[in-house]
PDB file of N, CA and C in Angstrom:
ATOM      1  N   UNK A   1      23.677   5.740 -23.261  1.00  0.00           N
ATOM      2  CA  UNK A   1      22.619   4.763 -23.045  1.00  0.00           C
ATOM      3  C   UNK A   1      22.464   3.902 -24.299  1.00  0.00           C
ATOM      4  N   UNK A   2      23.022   2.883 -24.227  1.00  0.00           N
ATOM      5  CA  UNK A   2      22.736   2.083 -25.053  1.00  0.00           C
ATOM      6  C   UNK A   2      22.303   0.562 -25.430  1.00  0.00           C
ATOM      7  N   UNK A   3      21.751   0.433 -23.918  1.00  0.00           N
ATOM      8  CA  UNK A   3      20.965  -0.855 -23.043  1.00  0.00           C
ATOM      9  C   UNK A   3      19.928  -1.095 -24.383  1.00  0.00           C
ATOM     10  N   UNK A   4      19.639  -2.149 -24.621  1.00  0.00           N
ATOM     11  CA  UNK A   4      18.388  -2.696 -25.361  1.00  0.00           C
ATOM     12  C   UNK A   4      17.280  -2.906 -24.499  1.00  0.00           C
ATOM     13  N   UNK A   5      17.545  -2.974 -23.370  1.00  0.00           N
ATOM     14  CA  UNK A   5      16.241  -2.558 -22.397  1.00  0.00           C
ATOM     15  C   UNK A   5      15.930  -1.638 -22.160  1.00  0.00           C
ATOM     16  N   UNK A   6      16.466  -0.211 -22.329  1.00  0.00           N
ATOM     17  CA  UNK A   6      16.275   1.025 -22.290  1.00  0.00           C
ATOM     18  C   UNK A   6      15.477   1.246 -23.505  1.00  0.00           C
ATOM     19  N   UNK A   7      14.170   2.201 -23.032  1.00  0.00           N
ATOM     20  CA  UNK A   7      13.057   2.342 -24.479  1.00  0.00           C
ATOM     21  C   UNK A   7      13.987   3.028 -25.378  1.00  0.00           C
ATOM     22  N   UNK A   8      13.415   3.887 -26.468  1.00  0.00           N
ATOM     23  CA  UNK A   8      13.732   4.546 -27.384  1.00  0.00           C
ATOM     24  C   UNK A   8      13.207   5.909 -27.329  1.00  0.00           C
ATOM     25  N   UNK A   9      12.105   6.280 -26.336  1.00  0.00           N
ATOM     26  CA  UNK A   9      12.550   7.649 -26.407  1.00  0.00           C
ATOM     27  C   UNK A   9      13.291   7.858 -25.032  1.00  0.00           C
ATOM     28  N   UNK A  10      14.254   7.267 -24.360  1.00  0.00           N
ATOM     29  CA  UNK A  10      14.883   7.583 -23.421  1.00  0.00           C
ATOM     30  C   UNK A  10      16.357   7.384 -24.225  1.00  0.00           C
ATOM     31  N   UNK A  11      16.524   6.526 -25.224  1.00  0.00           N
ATOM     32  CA  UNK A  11      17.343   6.348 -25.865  1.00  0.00           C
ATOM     33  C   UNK A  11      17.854   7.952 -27.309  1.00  0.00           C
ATOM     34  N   UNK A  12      16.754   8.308 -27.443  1.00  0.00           N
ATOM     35  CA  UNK A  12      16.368   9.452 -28.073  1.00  0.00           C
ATOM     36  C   UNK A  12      17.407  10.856 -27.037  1.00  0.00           C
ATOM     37  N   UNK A  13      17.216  10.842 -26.148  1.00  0.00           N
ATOM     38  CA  UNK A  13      17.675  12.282 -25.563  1.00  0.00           C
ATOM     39  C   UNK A  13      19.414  11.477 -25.678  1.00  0.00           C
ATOM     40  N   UNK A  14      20.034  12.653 -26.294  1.00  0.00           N
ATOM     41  CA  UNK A  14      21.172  12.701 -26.070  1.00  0.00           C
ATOM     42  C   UNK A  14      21.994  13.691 -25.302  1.00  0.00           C
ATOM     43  N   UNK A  15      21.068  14.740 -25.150  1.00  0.00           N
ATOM     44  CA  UNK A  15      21.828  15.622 -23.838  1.00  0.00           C
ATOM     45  C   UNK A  15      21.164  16.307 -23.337  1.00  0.00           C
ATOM     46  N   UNK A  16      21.075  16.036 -21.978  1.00  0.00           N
ATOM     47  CA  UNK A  16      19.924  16.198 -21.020  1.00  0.00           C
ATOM     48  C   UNK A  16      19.829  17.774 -20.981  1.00  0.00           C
ATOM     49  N   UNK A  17      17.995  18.054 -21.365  1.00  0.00           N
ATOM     50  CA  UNK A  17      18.153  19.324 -20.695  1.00  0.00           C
ATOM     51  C   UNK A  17      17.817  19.945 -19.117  1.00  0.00           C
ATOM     52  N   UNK A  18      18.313  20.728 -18.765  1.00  0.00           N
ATOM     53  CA  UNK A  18      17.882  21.314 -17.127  1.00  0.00           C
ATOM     54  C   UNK A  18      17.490  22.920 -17.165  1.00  0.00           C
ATOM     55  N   UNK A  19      17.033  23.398 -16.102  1.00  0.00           N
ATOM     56  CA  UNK A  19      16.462  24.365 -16.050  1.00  0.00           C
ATOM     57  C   UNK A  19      17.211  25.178 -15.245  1.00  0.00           C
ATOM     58  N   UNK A  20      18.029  26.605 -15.484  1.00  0.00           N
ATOM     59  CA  UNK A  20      18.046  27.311 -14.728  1.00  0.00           C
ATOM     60  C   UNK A  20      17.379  27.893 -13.469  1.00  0.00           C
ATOM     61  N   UNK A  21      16.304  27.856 -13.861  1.00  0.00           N
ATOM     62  CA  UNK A  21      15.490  28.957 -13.000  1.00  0.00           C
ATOM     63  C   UNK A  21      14.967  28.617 -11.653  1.00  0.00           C
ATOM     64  N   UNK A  22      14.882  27.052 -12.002  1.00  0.00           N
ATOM     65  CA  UNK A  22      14.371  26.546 -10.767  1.00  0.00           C
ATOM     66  C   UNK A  22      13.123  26.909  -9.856  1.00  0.00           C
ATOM     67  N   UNK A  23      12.180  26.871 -10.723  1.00  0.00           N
ATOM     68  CA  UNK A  23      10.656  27.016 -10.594  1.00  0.00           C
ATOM     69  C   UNK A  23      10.083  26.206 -11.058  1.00  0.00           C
ATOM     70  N   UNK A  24       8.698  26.559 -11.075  1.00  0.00           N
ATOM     71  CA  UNK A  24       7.471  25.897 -11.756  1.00  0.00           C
ATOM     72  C   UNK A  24       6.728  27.333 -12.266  1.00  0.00           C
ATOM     73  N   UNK A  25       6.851  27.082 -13.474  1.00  0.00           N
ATOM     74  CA  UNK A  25       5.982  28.126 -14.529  1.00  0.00           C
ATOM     75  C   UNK A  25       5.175  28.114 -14.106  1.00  0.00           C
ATOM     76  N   UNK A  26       3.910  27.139 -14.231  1.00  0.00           N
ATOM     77  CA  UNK A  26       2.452  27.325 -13.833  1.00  0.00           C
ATOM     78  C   UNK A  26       2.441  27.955 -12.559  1.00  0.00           C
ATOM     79  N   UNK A  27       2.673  26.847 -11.803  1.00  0.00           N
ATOM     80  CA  UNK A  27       2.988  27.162 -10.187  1.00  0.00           C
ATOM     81  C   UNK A  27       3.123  28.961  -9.881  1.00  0.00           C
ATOM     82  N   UNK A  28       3.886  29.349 -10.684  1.00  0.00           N
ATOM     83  CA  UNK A  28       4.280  31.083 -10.239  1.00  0.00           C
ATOM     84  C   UNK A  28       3.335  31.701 -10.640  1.00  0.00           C
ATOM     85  N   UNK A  29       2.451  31.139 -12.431  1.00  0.00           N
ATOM     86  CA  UNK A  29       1.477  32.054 -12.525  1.00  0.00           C
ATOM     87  C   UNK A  29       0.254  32.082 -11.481  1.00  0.00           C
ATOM     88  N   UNK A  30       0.209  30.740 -10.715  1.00  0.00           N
ATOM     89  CA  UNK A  30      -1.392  30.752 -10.107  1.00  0.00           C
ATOM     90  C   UNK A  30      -0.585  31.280  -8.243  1.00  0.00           C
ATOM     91  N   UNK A  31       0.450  31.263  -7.925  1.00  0.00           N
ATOM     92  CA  UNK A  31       0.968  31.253  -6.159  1.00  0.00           C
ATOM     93  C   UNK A  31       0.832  30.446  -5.783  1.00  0.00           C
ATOM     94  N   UNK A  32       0.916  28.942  -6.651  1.00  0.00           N
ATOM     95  CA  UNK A  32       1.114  27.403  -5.975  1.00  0.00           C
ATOM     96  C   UNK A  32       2.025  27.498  -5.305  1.00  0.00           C
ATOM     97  N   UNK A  33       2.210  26.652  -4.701  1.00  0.00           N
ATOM     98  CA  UNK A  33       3.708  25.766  -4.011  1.00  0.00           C
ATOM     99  C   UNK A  33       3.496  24.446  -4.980  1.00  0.00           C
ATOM    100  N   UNK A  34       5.079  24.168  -5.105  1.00  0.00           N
ATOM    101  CA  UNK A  34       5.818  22.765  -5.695  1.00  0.00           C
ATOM    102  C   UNK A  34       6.322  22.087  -4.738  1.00  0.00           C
ATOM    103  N   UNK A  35       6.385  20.587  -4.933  1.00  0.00           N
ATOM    104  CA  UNK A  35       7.466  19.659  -3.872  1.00  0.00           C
ATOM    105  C   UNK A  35       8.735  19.572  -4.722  1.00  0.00           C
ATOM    106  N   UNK A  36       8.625  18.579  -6.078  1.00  0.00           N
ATOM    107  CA  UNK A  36       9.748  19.035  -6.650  1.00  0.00           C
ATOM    108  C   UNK A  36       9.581  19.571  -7.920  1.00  0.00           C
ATOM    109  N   UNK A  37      10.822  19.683  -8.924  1.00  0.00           N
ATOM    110  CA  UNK A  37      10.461  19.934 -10.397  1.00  0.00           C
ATOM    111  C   UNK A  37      11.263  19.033 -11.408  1.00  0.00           C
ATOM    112  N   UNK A  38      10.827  18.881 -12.060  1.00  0.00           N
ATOM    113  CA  UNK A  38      10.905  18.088 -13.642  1.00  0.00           C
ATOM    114  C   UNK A  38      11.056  19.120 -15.204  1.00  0.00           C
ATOM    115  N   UNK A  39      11.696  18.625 -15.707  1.00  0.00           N
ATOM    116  CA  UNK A  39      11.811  19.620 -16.861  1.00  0.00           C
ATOM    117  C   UNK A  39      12.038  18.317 -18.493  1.00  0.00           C
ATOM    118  N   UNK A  40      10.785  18.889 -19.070  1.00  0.00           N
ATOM    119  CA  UNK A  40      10.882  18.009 -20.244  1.00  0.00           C
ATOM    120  C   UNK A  40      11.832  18.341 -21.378  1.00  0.00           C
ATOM    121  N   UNK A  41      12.239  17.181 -21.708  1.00  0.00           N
ATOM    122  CA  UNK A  41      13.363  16.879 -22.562  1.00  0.00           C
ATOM    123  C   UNK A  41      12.821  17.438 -23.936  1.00  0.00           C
ATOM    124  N   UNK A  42      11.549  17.167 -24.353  1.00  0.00           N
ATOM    125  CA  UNK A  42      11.092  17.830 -26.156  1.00  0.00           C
ATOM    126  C   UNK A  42      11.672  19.570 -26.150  1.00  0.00           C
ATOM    127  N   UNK A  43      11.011  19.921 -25.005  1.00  0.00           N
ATOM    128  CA  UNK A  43      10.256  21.498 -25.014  1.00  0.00           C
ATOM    129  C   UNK A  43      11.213  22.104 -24.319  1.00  0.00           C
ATOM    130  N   UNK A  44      11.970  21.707 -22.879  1.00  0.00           N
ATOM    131  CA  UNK A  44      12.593  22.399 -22.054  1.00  0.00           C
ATOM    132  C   UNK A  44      11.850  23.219 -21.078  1.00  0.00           C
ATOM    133  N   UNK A  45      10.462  22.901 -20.870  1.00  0.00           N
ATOM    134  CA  UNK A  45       9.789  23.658 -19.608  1.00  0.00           C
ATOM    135  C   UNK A  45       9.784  22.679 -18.779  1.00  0.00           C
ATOM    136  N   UNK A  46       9.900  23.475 -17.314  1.00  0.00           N
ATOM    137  CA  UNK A  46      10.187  23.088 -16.182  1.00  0.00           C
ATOM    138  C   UNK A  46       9.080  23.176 -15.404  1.00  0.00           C
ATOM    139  N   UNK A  47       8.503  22.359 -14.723  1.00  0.00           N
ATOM    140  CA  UNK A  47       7.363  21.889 -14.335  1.00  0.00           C
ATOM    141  C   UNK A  47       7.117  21.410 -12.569  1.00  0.00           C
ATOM    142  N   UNK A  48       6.089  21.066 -12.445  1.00  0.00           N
ATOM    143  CA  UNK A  48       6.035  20.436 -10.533  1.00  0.00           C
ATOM    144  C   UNK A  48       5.375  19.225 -11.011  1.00  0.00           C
ATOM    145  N   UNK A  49       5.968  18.475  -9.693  1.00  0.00           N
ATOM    146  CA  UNK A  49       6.186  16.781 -10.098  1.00  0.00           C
ATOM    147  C   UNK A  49       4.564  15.839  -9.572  1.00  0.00           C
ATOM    148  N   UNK A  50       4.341  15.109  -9.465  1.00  0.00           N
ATOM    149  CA  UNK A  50       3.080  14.468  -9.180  1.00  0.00           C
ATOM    150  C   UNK A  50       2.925  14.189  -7.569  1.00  0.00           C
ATOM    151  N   UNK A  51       4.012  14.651  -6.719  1.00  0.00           N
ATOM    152  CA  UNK A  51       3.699  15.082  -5.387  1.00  0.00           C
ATOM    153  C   UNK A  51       3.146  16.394  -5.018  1.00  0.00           C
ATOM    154  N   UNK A  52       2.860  17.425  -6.151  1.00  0.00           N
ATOM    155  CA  UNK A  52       3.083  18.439  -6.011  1.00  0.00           C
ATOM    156  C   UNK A  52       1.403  18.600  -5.972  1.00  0.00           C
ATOM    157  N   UNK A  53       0.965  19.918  -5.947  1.00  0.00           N
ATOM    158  CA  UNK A  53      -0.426  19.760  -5.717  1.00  0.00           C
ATOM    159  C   UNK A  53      -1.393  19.629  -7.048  1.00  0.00           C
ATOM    160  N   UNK A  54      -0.613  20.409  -7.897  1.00  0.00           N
ATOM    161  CA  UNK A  54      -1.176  20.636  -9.408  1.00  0.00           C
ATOM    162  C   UNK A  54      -0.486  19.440 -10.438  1.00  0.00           C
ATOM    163  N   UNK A  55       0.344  19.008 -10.028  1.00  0.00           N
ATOM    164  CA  UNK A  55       1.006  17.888 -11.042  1.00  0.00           C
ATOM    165  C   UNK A  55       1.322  18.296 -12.549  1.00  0.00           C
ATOM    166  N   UNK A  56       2.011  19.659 -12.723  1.00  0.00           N
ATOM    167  CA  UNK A  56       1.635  20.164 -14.020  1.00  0.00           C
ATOM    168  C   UNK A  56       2.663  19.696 -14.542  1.00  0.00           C
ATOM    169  N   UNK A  57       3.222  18.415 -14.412  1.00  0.00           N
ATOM    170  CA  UNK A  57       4.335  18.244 -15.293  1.00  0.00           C
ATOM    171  C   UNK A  57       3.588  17.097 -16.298  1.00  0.00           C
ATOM    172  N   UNK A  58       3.113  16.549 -15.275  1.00  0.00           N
ATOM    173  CA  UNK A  58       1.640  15.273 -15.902  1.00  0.00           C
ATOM    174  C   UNK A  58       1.031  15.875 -16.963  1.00  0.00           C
ATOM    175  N   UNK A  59       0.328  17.067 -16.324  1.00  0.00           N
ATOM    176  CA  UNK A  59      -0.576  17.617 -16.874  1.00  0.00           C
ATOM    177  C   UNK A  59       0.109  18.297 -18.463  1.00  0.00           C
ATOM    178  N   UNK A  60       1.060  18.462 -18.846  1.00  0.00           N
ATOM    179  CA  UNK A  60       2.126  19.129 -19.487  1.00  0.00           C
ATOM    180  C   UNK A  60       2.072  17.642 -20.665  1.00  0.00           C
ATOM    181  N   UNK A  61       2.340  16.592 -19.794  1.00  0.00           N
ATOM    182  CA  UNK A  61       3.001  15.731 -20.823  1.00  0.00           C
ATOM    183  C   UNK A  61       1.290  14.683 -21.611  1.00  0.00           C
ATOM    184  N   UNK A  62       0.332  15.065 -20.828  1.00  0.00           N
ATOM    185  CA  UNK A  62      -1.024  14.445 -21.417  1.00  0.00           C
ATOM    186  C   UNK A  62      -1.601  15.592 -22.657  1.00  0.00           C
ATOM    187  N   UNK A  63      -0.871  16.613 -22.695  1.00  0.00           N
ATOM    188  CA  UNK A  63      -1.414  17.950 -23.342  1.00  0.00           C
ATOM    189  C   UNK A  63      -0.639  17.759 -24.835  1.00  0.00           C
ATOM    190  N   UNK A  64       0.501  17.669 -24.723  1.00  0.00           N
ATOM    191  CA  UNK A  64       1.485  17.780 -25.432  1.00  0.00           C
ATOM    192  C   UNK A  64       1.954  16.046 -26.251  1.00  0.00           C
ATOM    193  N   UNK A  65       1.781  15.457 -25.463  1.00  0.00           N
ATOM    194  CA  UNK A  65       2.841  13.722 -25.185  1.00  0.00           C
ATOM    195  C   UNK A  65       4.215  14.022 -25.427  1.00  0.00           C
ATOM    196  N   UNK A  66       4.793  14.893 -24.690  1.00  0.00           N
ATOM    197  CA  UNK A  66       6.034  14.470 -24.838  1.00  0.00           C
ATOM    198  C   UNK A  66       6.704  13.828 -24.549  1.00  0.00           C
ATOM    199  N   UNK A  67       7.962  12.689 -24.082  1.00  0.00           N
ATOM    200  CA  UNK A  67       7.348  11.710 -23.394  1.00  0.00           C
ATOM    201  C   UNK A  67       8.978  11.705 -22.294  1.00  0.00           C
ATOM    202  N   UNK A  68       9.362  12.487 -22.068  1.00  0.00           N
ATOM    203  CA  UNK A  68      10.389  11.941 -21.602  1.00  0.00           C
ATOM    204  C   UNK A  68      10.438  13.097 -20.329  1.00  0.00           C
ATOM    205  N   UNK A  69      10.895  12.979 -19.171  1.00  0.00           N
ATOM    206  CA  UNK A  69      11.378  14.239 -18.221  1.00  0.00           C
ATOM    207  C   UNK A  69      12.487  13.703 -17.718  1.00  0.00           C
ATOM    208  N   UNK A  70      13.271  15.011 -17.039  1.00  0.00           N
ATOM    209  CA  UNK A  70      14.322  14.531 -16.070  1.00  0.00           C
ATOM    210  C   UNK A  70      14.193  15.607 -15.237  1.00  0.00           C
ATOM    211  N   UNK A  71      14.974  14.850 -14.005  1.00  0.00           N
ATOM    212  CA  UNK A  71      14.720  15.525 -12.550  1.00  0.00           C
ATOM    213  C   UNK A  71      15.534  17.086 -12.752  1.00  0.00           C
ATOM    214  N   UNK A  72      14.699  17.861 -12.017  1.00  0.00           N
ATOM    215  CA  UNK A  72      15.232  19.268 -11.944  1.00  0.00           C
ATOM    216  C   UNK A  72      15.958  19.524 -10.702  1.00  0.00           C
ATOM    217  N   UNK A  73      16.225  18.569 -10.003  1.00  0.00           N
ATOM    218  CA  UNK A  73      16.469  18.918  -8.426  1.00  0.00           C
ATOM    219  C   UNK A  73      18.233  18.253  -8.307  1.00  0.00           C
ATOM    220  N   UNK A  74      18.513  19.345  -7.602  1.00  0.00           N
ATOM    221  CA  UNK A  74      19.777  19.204  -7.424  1.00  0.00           C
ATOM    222  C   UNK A  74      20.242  18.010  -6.621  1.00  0.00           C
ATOM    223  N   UNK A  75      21.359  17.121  -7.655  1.00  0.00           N
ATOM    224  CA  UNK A  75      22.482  16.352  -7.322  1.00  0.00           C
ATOM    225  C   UNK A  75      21.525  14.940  -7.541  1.00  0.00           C
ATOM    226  N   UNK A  76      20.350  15.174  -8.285  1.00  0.00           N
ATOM    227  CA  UNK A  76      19.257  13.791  -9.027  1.00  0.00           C
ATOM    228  C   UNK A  76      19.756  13.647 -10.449  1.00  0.00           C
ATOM    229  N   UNK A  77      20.079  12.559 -10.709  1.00  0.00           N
ATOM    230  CA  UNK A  77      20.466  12.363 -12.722  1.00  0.00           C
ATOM    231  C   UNK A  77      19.319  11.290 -12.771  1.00  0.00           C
ATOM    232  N   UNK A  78      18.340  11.491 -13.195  1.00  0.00           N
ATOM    233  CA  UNK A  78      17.694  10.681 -13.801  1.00  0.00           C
ATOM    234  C   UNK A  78      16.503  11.246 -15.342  1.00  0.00           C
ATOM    235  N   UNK A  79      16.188   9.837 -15.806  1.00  0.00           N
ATOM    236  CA  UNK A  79      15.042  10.535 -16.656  1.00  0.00           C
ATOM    237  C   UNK A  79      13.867   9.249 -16.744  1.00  0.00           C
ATOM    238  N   UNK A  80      12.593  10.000 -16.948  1.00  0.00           N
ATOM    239  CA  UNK A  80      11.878   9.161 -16.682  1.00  0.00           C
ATOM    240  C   UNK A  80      10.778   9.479 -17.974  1.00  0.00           C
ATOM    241  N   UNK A  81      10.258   7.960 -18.372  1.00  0.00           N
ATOM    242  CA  UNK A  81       9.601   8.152 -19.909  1.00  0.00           C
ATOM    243  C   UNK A  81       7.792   7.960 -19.601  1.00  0.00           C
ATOM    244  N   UNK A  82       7.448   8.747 -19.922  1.00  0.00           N
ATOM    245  CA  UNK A  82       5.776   8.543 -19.473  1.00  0.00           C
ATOM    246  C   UNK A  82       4.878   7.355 -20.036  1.00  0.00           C
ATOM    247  N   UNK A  83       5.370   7.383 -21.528  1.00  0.00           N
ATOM    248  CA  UNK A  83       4.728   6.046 -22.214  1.00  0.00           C
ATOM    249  C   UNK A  83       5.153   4.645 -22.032  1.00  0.00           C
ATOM    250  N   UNK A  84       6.077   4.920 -21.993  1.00  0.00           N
ATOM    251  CA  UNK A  84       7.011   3.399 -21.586  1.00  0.00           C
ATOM    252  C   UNK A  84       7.304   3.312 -20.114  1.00  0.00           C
ATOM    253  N   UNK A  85       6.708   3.995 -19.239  1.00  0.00           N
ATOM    254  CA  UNK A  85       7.029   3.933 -17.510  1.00  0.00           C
ATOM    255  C   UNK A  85       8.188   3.245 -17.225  1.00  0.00           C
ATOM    256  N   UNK A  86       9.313   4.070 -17.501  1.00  0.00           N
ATOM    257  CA  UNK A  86      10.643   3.675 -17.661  1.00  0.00           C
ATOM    258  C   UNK A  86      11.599   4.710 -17.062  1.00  0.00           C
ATOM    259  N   UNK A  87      12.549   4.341 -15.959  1.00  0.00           N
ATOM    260  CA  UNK A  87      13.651   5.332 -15.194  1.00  0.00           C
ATOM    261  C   UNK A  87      15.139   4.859 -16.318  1.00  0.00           C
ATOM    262  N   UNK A  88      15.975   5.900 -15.799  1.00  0.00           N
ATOM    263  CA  UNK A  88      16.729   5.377 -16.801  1.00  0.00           C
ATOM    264  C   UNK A  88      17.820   6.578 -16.002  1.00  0.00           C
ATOM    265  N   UNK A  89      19.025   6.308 -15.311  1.00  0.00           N
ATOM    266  CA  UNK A  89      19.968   7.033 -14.700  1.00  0.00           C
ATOM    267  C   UNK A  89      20.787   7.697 -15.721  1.00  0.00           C
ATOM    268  N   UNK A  90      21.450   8.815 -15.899  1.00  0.00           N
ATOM    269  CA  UNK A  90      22.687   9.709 -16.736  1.00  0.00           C
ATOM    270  C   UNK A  90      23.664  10.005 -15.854  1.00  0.00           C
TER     271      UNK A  90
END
């Protein structure tokens, strides 16, 4: 990624992280259900997305600011920057 229209913390991740586990942390501690999951690029926790009922990936990145996620869901390459409301394909 090396678009000048692409922000800088999307420009920042150089290798995407993903999540094994394929959950939602919160989600398992309370017996939520998720629609999908997201996993942030700072930290590497894997999260449920803002369709989801709890939105704890939101909630994750207003706590923290970290600012970048990418999709956890299989055969999706993307990443998406919270401060700069910016998609950005890998």
């Amino acid at each position: 990624m090396e678009d000048q229209s692409v922000c800088q913390h999307l420009l920042a991740v150089k290798e995407v992280q993903l999540s094994e586990d394929h959950v939602c942390e919160e989600c398992i501690k309370t017996g939520s259900d998720w629609v999908h999951l997201r996993t942030c690029q700072t930290c590497g926790v894997t999260l449920c997305c803002d369709q989801s009922p709890h939105k704890h990936m939101t909630r994750h990145y207003r706590a923290t600011a970290h600012p970048v996620i990418a999709s956890a869901e299989e055969g999706e390459r993307w990443l998406w920057c919270y401060p700069d409301e910016q998609f950005a394909g890998y």
